[in-house]
Protein backbone atom coordinates (compact mmCIF):
# COMPACT_ATOMS: atom_id res chain seq x y z
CA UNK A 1 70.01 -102.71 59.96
CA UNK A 2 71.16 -98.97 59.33
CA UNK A 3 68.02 -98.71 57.36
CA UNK A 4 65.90 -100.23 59.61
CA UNK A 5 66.90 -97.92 62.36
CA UNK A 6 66.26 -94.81 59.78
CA UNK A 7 62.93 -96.17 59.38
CA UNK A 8 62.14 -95.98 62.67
CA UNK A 9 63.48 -92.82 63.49
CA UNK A 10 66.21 -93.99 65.79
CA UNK A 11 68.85 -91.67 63.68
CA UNK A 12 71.90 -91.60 66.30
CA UNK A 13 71.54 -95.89 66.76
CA UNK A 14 71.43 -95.84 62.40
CA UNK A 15 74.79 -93.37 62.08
CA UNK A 16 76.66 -95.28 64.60
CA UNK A 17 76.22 -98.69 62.89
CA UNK A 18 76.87 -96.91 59.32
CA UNK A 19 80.21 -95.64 61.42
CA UNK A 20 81.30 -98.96 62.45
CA UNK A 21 80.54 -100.56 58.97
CA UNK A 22 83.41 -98.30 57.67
CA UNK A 23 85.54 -98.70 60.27
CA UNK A 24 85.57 -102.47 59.43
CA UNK A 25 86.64 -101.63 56.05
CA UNK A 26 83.00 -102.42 54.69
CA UNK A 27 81.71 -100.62 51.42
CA UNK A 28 78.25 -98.86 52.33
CA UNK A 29 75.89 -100.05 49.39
CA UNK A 30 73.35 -97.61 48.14
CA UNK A 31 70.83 -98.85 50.55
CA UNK A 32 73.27 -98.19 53.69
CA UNK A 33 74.03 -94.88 52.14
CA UNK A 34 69.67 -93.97 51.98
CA UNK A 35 69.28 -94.83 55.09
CA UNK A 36 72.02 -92.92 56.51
CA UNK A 37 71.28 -89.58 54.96
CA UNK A 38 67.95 -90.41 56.45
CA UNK A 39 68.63 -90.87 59.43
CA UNK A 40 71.17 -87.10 59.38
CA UNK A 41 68.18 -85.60 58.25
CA UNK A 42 66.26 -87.09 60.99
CA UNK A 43 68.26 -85.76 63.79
CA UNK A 44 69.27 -82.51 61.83
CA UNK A 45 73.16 -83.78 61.34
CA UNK A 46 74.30 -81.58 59.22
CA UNK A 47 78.01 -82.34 59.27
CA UNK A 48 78.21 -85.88 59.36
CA UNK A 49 75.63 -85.92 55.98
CA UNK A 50 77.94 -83.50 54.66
CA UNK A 51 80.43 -86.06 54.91
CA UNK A 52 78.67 -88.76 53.17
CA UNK A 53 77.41 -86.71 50.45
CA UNK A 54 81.47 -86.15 49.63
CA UNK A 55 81.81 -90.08 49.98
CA UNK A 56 79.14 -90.78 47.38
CA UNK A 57 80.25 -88.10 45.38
CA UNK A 58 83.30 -90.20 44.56
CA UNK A 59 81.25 -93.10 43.65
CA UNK A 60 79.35 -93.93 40.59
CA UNK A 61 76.00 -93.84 43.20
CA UNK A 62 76.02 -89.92 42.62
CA UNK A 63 73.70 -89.73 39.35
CA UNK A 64 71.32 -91.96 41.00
CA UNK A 65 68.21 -90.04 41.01
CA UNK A 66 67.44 -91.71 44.37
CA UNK A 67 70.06 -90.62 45.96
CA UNK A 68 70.04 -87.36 45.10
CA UNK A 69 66.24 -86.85 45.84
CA UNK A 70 67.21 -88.03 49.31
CA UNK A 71 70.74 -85.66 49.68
CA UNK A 72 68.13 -83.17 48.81
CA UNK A 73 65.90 -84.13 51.74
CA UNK A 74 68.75 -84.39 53.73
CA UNK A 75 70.14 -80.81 53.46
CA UNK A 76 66.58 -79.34 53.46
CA UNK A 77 65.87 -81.32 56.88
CA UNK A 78 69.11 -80.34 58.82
CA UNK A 79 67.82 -76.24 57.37
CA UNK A 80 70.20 -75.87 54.59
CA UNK A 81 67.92 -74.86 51.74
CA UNK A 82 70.40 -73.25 49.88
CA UNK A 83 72.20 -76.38 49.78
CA UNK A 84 69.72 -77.81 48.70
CA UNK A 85 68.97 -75.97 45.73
CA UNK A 86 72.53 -76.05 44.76
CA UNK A 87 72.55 -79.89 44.56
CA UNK A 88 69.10 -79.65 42.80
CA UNK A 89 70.44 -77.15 39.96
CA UNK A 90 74.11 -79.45 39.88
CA UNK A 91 71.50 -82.95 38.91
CA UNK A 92 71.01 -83.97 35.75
CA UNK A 93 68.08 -85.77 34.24
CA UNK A 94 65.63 -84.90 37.18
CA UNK A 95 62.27 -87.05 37.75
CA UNK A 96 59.22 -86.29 39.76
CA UNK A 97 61.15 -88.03 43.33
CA UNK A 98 63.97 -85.16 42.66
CA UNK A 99 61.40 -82.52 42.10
CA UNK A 100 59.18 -83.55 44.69
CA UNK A 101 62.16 -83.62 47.40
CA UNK A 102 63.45 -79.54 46.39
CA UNK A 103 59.78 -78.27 46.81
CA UNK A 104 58.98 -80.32 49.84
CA UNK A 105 61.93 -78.56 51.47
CA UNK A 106 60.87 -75.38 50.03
CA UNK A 107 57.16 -76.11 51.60
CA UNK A 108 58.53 -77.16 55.32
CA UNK A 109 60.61 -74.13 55.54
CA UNK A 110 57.72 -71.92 54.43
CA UNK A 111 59.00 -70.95 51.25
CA UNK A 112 56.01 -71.32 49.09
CA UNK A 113 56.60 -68.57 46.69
CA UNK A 114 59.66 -71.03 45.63
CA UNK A 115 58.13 -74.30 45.50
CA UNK A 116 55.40 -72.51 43.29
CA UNK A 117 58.17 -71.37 40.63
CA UNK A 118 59.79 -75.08 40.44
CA UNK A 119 56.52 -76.23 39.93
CA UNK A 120 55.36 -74.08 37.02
CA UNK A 121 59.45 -74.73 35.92
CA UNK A 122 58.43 -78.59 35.93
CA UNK A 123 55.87 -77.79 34.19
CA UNK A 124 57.79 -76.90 31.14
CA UNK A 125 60.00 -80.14 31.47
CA UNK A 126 56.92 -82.53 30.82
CA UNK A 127 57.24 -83.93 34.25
CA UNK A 128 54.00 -85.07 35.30
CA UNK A 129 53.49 -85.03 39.31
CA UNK A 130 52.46 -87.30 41.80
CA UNK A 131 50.75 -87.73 44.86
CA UNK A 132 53.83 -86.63 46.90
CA UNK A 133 54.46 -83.72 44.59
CA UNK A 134 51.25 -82.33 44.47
CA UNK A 135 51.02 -82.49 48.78
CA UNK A 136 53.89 -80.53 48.58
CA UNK A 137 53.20 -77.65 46.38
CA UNK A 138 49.73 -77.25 48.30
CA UNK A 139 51.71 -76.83 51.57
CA UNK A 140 53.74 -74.33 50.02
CA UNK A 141 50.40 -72.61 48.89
CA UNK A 142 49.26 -72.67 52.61
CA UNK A 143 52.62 -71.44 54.06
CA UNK A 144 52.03 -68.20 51.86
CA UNK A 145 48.01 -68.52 51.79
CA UNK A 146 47.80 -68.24 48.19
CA UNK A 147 44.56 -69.43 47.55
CA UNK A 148 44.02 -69.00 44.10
CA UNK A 149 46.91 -71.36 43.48
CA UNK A 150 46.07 -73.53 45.63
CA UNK A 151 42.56 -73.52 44.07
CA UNK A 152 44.02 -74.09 40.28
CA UNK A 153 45.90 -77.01 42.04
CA UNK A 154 42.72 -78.70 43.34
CA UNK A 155 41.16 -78.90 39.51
CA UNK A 156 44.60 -80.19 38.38
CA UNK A 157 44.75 -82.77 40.94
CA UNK A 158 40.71 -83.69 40.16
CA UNK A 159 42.22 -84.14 36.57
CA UNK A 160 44.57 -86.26 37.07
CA UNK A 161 42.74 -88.72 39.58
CA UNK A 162 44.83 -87.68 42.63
CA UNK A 163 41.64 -86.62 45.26
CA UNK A 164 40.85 -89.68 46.35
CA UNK A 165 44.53 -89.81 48.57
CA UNK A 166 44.73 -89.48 51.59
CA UNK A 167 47.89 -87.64 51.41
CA UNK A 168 46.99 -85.15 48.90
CA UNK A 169 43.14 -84.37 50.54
CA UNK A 170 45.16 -84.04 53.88
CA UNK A 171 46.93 -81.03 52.54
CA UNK A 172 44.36 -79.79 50.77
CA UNK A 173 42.29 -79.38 54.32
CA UNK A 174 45.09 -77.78 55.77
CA UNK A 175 45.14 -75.55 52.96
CA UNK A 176 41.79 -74.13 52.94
CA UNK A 177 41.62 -74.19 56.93
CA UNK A 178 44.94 -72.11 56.92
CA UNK A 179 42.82 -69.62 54.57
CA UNK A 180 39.86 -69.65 56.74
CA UNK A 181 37.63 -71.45 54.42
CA UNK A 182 36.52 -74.14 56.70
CA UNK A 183 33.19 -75.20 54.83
CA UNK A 184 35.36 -76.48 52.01
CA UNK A 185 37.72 -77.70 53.43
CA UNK A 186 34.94 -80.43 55.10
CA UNK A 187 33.35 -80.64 51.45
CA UNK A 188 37.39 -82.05 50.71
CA UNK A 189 37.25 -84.03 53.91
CA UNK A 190 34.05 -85.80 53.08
CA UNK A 191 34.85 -86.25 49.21
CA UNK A 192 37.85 -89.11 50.51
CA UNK A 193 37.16 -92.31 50.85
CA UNK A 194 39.74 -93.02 53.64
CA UNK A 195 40.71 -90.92 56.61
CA UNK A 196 43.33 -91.64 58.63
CA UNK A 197 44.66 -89.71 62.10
CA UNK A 198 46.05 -86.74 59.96
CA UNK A 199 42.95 -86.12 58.19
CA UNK A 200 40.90 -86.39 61.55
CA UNK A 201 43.08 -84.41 63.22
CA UNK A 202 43.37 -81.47 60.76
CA UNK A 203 39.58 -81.07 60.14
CA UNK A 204 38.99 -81.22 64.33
CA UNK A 205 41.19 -78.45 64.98
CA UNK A 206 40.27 -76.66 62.16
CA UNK A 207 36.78 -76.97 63.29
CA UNK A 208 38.42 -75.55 67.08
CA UNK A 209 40.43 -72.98 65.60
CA UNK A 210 37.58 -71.19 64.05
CA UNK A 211 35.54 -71.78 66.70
CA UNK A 212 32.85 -74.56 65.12
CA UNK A 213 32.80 -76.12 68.17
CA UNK A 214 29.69 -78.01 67.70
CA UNK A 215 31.21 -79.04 64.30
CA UNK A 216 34.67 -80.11 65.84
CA UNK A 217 32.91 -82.04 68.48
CA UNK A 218 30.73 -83.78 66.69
CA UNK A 219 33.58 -84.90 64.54
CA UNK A 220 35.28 -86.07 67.82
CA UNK A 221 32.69 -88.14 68.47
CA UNK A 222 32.62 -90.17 65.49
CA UNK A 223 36.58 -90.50 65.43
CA UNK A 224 36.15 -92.04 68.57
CA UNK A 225 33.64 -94.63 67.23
CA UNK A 226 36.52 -95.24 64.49
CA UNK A 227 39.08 -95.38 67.41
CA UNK A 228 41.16 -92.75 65.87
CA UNK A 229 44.38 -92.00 67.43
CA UNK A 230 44.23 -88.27 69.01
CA UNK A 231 47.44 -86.23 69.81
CA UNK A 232 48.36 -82.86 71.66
CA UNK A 233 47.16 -80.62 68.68
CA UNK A 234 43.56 -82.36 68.46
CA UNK A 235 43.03 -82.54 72.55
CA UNK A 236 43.63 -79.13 73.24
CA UNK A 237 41.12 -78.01 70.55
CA UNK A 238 38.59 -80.26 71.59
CA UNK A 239 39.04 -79.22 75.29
CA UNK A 240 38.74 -75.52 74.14
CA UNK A 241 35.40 -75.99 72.38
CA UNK A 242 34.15 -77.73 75.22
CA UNK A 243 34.90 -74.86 78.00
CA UNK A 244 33.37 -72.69 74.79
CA UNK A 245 30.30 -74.00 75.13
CA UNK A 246 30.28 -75.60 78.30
CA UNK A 247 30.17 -79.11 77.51
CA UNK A 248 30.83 -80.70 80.76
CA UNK A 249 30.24 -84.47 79.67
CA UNK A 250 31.95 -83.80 76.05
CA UNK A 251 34.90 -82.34 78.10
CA UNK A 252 35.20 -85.16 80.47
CA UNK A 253 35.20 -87.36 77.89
CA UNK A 254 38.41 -85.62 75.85
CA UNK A 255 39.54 -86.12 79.67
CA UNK A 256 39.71 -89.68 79.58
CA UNK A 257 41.71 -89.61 75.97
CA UNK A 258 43.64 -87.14 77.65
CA UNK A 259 45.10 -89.75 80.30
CA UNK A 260 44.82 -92.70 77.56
CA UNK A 261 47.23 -90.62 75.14
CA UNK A 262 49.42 -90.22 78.50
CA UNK A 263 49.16 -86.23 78.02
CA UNK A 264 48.21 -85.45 81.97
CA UNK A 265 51.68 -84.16 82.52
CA UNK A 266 51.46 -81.85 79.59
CA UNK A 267 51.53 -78.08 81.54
CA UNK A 268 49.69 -77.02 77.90
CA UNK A 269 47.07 -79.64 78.12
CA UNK A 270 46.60 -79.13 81.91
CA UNK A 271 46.20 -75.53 81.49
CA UNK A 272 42.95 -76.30 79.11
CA UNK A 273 41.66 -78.87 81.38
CA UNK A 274 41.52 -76.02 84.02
CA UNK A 275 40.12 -73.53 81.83
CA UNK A 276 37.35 -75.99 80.61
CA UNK A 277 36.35 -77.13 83.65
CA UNK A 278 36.61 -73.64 84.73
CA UNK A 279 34.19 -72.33 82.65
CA UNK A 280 31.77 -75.33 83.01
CA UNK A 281 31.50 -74.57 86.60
CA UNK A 282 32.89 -77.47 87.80
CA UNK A 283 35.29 -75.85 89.86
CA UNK A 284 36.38 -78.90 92.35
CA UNK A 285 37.50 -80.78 88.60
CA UNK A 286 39.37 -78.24 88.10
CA UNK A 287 41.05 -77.74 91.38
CA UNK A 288 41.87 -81.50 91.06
CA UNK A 289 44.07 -81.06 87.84
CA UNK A 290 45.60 -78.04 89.12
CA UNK A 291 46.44 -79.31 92.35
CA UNK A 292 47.58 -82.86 90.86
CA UNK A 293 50.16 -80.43 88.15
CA UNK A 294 54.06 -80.55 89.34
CA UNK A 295 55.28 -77.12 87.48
CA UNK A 296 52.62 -74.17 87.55
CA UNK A 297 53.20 -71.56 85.39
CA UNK A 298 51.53 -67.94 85.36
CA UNK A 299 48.41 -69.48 82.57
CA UNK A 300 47.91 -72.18 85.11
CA UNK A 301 46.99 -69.82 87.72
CA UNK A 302 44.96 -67.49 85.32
CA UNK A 303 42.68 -70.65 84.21
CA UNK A 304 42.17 -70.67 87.70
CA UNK A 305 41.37 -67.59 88.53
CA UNK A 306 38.97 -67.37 85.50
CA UNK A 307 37.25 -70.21 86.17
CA UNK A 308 36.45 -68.32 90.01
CA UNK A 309 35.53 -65.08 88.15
CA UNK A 310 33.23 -67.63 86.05
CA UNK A 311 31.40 -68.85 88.88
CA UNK A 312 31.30 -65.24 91.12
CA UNK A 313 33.67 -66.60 93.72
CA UNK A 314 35.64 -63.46 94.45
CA UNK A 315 37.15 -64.82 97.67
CA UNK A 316 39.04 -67.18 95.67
CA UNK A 317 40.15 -64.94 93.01
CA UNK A 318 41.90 -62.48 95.70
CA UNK A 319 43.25 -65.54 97.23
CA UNK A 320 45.00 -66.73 94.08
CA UNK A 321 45.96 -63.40 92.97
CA UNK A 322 47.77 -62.74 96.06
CA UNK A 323 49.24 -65.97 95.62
CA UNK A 324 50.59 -65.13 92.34
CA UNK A 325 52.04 -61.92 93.95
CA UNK A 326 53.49 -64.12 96.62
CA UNK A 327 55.25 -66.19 94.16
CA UNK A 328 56.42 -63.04 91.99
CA UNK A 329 54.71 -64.70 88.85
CA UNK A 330 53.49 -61.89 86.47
CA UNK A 331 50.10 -61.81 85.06
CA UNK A 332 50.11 -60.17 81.63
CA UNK A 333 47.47 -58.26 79.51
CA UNK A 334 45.52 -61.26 78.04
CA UNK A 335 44.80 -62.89 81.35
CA UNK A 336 43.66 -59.99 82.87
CA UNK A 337 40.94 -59.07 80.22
CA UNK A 338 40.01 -63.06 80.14
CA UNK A 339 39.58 -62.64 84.54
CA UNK A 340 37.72 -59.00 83.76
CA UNK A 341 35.54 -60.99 80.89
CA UNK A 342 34.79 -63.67 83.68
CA UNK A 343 34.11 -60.73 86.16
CA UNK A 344 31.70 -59.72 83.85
CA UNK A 345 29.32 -62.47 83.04
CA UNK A 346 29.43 -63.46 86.81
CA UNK A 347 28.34 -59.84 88.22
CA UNK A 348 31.39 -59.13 90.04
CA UNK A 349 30.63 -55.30 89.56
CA UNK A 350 32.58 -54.08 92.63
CA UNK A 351 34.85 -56.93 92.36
CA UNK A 352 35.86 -56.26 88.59
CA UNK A 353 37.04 -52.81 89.41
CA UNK A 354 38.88 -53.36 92.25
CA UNK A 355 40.58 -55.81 90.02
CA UNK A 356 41.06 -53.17 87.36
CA UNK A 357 42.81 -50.93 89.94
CA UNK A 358 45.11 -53.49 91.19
CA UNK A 359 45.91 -54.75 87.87
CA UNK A 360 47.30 -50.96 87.09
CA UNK A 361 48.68 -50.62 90.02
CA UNK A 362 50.05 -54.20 91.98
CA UNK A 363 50.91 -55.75 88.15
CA UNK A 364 52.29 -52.36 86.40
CA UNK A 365 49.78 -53.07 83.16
CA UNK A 366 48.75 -50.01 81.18
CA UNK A 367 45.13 -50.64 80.68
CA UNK A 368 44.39 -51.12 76.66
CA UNK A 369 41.24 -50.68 75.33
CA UNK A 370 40.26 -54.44 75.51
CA UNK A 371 40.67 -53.81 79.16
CA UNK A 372 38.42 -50.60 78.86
CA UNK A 373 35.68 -52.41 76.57
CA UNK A 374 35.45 -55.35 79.31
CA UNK A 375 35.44 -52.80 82.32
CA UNK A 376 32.39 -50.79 80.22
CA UNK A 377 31.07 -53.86 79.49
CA UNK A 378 30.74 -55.08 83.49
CA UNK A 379 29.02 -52.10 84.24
CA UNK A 380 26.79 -51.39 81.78
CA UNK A 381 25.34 -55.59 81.71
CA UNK A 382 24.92 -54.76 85.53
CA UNK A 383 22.79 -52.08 85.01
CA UNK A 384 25.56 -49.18 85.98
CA UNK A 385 24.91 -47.59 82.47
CA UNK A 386 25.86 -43.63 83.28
CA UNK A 387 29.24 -45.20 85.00
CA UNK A 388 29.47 -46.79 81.63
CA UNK A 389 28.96 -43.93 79.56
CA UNK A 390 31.04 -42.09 82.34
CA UNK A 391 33.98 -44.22 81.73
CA UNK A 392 34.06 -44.02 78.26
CA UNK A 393 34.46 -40.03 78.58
CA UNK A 394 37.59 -40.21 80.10
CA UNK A 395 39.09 -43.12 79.23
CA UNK A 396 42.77 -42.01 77.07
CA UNK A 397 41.89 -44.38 74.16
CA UNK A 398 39.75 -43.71 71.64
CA UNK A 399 36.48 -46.02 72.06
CA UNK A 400 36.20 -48.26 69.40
CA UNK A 401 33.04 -50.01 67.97
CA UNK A 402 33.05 -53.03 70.05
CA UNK A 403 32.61 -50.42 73.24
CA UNK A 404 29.68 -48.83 71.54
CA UNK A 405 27.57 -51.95 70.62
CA UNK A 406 28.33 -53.36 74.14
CA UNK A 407 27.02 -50.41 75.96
CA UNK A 408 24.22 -49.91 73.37
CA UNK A 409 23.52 -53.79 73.70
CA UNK A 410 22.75 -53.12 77.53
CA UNK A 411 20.68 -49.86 76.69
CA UNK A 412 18.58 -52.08 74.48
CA UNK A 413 18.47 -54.57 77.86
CA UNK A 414 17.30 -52.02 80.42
CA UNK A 415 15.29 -49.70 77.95
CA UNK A 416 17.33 -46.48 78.22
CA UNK A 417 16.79 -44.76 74.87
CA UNK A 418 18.83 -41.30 75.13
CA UNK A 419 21.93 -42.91 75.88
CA UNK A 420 20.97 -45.92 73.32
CA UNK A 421 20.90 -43.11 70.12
CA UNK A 422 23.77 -41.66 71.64
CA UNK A 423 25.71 -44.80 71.49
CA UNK A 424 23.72 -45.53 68.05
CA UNK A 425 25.12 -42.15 66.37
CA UNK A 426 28.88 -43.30 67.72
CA UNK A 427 28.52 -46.73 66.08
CA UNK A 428 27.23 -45.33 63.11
CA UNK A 429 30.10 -43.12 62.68
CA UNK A 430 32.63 -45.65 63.31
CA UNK A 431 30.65 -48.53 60.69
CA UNK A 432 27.79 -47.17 59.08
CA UNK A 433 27.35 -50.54 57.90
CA UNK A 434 27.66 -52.50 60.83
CA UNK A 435 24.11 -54.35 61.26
CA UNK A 436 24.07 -54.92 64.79
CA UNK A 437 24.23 -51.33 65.53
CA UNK A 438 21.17 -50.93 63.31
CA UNK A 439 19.31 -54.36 64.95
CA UNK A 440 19.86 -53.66 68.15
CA UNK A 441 18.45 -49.39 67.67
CA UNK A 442 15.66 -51.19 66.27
CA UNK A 443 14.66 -53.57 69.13
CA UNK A 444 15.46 -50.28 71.05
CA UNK A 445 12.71 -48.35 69.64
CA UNK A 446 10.15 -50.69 69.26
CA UNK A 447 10.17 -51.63 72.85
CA UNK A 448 9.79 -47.79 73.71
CA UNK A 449 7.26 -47.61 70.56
CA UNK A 450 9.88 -45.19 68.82
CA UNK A 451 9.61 -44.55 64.96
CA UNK A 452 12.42 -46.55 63.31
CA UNK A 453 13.76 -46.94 59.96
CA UNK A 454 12.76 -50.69 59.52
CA UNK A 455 13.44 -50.40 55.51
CA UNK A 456 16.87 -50.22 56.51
CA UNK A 457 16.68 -52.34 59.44
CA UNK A 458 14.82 -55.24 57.10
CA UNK A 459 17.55 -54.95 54.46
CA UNK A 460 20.45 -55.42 57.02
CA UNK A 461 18.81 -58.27 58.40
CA UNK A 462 18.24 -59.80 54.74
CA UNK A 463 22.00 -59.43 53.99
CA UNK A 464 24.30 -61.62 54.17
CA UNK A 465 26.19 -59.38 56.82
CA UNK A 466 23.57 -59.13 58.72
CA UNK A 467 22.84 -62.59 58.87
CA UNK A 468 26.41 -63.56 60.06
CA UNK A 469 26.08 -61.52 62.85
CA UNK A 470 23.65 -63.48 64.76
CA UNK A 471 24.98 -65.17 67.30
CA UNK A 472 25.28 -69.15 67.78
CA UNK A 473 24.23 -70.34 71.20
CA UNK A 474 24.78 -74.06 72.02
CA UNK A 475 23.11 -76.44 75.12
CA UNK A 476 23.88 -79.57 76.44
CA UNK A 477 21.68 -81.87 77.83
CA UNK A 478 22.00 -85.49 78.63
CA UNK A 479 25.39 -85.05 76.68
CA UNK A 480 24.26 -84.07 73.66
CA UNK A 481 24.42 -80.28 72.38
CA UNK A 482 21.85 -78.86 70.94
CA UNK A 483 22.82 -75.67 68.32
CA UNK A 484 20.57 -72.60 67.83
CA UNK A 485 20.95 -69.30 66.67
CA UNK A 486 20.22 -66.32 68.96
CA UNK A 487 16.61 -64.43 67.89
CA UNK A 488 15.55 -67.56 66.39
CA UNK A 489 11.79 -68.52 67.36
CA UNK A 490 11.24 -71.12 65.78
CA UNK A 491 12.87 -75.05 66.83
CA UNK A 492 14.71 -76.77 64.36
């Protein structure tokens, strides 16, 4: 029964029975002992495994390997890593379950550096890992990001016939993902031959966190014809590359799993919904989940808010704000330059800077220069290009190069060449190897029949830096989305 209760993860139901067995006068076996220390580590009880560890100490049960692979376990779960170790150190004739449980506790508590030294230490014992071991030396890896050990890990594992499980390939995408290297982590993902709800999960948001969305929602998709089991972590990624790219039916969709996981009361998830919808357009959707939330908080309101800017609706944006003011909430630095972003792309010119000025003074922000580079963004992409340049002479930051190809961006839109080589020679100075500085001069002179460097322009655009920076654009129609890449003109 105790271990039963363990097993399930009811930990306080497990210690209370293992408490009434000895008050009966009952010896705990080794099996009532397990599941005990289990279920301490389960609910972080710290004192009361201390106790049974100095109960079993007394008893013949303390050289089982067993047990002290789970004591281990125990101490590293309730935080006590130095515990831990000193058990680990105190054991004698250690096997791959003791040496797996010290550098699992290393890995969860983000000491990878450690659990990379007891490996190469169990190394020179002749202990050969398993699955377990291996999953947890690879999470150590990605704690640190130590990718080159992590890489000589993957052609051990291949070796020894361990990348066909599930457990091991599941920390092996987290691994790469956590390094950024998202194309290999799918290669790893694709190489199993079973997936379960962790390996779906970590490749999806993965796919969201580096903003694949196209990639992460196609692999939605086919999880759901596999009726995969999505939680929190997953949703909220998916909803996020929907508002990305404005897939309305895709994001009504994660909707539905949304309420079928039971997750509509989540403020995180609701916050997302808002946002998506927000930036879909579908304002009234929106509304709906923000007026069906009980607790608001100040990101609930800024989805909000965006999702106005979004769709030019500047009545509604002072209405909220005011609101907010009403309610003494404070708006911080990253909502305004995601409402001054919005303000942007929906030609709230007037609107944007009015907002600028209140945010300085009504919300007591010091403007940084994200807030500068979206202000000198709204103007310029509206045409106002000399209140642009205007701005950026007497703004008290320092323009950086995201400023310069914005407002040289929009002098390549409305043909205005002086200002464009002006904003050319800053961008040069700051990245003389940036290529979109370079592409977008180009463009700029050929429209005004301008001599041009295209040598230089042609090798940029052959490199592979220049051809990262062109920009993916996606489409939906009848809910599918359709991927390009920006200057493209050809169809694929």
């Amino acid at each position: 029964m105790i271990a039963g209760y363990a097993q399930q993860g009811d930990g306080n139901r497990a210690l209370f029975l293992f408490r009434q067995m000895q008050t009966k006068g009952l010896m705990p076996s080794k099996v009532s002992y397990l599941g005990a220390l289990k279920a301490c580590g389960a609910i972080k009880n710290l004192k009361q495994g201390r106790k049974i560890h100095d109960q079993i100490a007394s008893t013949e049960l303390m050289s089982d390997r067993l047990i002290g692979a789970t004591l281990i376990d125990m101490y590293a779960k309730c935080g006590s890593i130095s515990e831990a170790r000193e058990l680990f150190d105190c054991l004698p004739n250690r096997n791959v379950v003791v040496w797996g449980a010290m550098m699992a506790g290393y890995a969860q508590h983000g000491h990878g550096v450690d659990a990379l030294e007891l490996y190469k230490m169990m190394q020179h014992e002749n202990v050969s890992p398993d699955k377990v071991l291996f999953s947890s030396v690879l999470q150590g890896c990605a704690s640190v990001g130590y990718l080159y050990s992590g890489r000589l890990l993957h052609d051990r594992i291949v070796r020894d016939g361990f990348e066909s499980q599930v457990i091991v390939g599941n920390t092996l995408i987290g691994l790469y993902i956590k390094c950024g290297l998202v194309e290999e982590a799918r290669t790893v993902f694709d190489c199993l031959i079973d997936h379960d709800t962790v390996t779906w999960a970590t490749m999806i948001t993965g796919y969201a966190q580096y903003n694949f969305n196209l990639c992460a929602l196609k692999l939605f998709e086919n999880s759901v014809q596999r009726s995969i089991t999505l939680n929190k972590v997953v949703l909220l990624g998916l909803l996020k590359a929907c508002g990305s790219i404005r897939a309305i039916q895709l994001g009504q969709l994660v909707h539905h799993y949304v309420l079928k996981g039971g997750f509509e009361g989540d403020i995180a998830v609701c916050n997302t919904l808002i946002d998506m919808y927000g930036k879909s357009g579908s304002l009234k959707e929106a509304h709906r989940v923000f007026d069906g939330m009980q607790h608001k908080d100040e990101v609930s309101w800024s989805a909000l808010i965006v999702g106005y800017a979004w769709c030019s609706d500047w009545d509604q944006v002072q209405n909220c704000l005011k609101t907010i003011q009403g309610l003494r909430m404070k708006l911080d630095t990253v909502t305004f330059t995601s409402i001054l972003t919005a303000c942007s792309h929906g030609c709230l010119v007037e609107e944007g800077g009015l907002l600028f000025r209140s945010m300085m003074e009504d919300h007591n922000i010091v403007p940084t220069i994200e807030h500068y580079s979206c202000l000198v963004d709204l103007l310029s992409r509206n045409g106002c290009l000399v209140s642009a340049k205007d701005l950026l002479r007497s703004i008290p930051l320092p323009p950086d190069l995201t400023i310069w190809v914005a407002l040289l961006t929009s002098c390549k839109l409305f043909g205005h060449g002086k200002m464009g080589t002006d904003c050319f020679g800053h961008s040069f100075y700051l990245d003389p190897n940036d290529p979109s500085s370079y592409m977008l001069m180009s463009k700029l002179c050929a429209d005004g029949h301008w001599h041009v460097d295209t040598q230089k322009v042609s090798e940029l655009k052959g490199s592979p830096e220049g051809q990262s920076n062109r920009a993916l654009a996606w489409i939906e129609v009848g809910g599918k989305i359709y991927e390009f890449l920006t200057g493209d003109r050809g169809y694929a």
